[in-house]
Protein backbone atom coordinates (compact mmCIF):
# COMPACT_ATOMS: atom_id res chain seq x y z
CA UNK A 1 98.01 114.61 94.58
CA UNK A 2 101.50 115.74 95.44
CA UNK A 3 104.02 116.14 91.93
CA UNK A 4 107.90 114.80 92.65
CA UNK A 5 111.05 114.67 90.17
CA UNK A 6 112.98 112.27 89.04
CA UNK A 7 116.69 112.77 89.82
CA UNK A 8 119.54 110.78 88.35
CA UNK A 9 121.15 108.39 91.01
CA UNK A 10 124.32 106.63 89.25
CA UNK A 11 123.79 105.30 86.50
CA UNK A 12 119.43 104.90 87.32
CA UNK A 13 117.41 107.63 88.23
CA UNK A 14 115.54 108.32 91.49
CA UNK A 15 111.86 109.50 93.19
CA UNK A 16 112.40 111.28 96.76
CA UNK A 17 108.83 110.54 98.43
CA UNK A 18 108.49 112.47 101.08
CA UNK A 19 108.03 111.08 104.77
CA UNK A 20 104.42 111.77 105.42
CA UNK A 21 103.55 109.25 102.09
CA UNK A 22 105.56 106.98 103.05
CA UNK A 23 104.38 107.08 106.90
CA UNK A 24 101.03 106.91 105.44
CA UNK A 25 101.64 103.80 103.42
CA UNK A 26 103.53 101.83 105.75
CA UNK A 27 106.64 101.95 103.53
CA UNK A 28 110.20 101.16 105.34
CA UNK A 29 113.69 100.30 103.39
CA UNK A 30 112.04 97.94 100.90
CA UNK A 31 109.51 97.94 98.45
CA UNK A 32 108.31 95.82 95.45
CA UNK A 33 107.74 97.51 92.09
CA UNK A 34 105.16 96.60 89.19
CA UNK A 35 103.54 97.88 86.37
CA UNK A 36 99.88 98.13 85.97
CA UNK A 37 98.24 99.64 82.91
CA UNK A 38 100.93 101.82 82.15
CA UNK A 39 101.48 103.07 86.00
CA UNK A 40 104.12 102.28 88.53
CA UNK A 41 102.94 100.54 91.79
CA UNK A 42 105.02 100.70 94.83
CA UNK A 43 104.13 97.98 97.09
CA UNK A 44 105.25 97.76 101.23
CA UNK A 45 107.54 94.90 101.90
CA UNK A 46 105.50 92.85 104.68
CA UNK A 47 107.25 90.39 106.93
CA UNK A 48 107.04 86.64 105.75
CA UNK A 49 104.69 85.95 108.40
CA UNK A 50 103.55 89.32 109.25
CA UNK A 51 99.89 89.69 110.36
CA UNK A 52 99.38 85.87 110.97
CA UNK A 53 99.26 85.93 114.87
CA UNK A 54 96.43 88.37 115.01
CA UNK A 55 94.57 86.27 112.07
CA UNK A 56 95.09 83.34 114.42
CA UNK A 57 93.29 85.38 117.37
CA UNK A 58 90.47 86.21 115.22
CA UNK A 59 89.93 82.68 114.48
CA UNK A 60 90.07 81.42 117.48
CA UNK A 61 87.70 83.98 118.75
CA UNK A 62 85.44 82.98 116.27
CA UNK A 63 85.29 79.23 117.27
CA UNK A 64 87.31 79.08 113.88
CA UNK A 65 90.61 77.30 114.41
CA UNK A 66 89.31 73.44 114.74
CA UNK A 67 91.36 70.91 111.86
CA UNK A 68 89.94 70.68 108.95
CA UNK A 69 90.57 66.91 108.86
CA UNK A 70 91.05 64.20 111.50
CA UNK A 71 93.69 63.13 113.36
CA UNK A 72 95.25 60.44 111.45
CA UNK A 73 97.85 58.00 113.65
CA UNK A 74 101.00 56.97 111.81
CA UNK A 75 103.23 53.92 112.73
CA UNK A 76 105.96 56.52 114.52
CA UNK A 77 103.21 57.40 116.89
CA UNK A 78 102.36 54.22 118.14
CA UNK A 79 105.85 52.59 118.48
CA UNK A 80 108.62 56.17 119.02
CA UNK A 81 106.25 58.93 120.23
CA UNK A 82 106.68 59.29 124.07
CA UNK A 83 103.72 61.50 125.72
């Protein structure tokens, strides 16, 4: 456990976390803030699509990447699809 002030910024007020938390929680520029049982969360920003090309490796490592559903022609296909 590690105690911190608040400072006033402006018109808000502020929490200096010191670089070794925020090392340690993956935290950059931006984070998202909630409110859980009377405590503040502060959430890491991930990239939109962060994560999903090693998912995608695991998957297909484990013979799990196949479609779900079959292939299912449409009209463009047959008459403006060049292979």
């Amino acid at each position: 456990m590690m105690r911190a002030s608040i400072v006033p910024v402006g018109n808000s007020r502020g929490l200096r976390i010191p670089k070794a938390l925020l090392e340690a929680c993956g935290i950059g520029d931006t984070v998202d803030l909630s409110v859980e049982e009377g405590r503040l969360i502060v959430h890491p920003v991930r990239g939109v699509r962060e994560g999903w090309a090693e998912a995608a490796r695991a998957m297909a490592e484990r013979g799990d990447d196949r479609l779900l559903e079959p292939e299912t022609p449409t009209a463009f296909d047959a008459s403006e699809w060049e292979w």
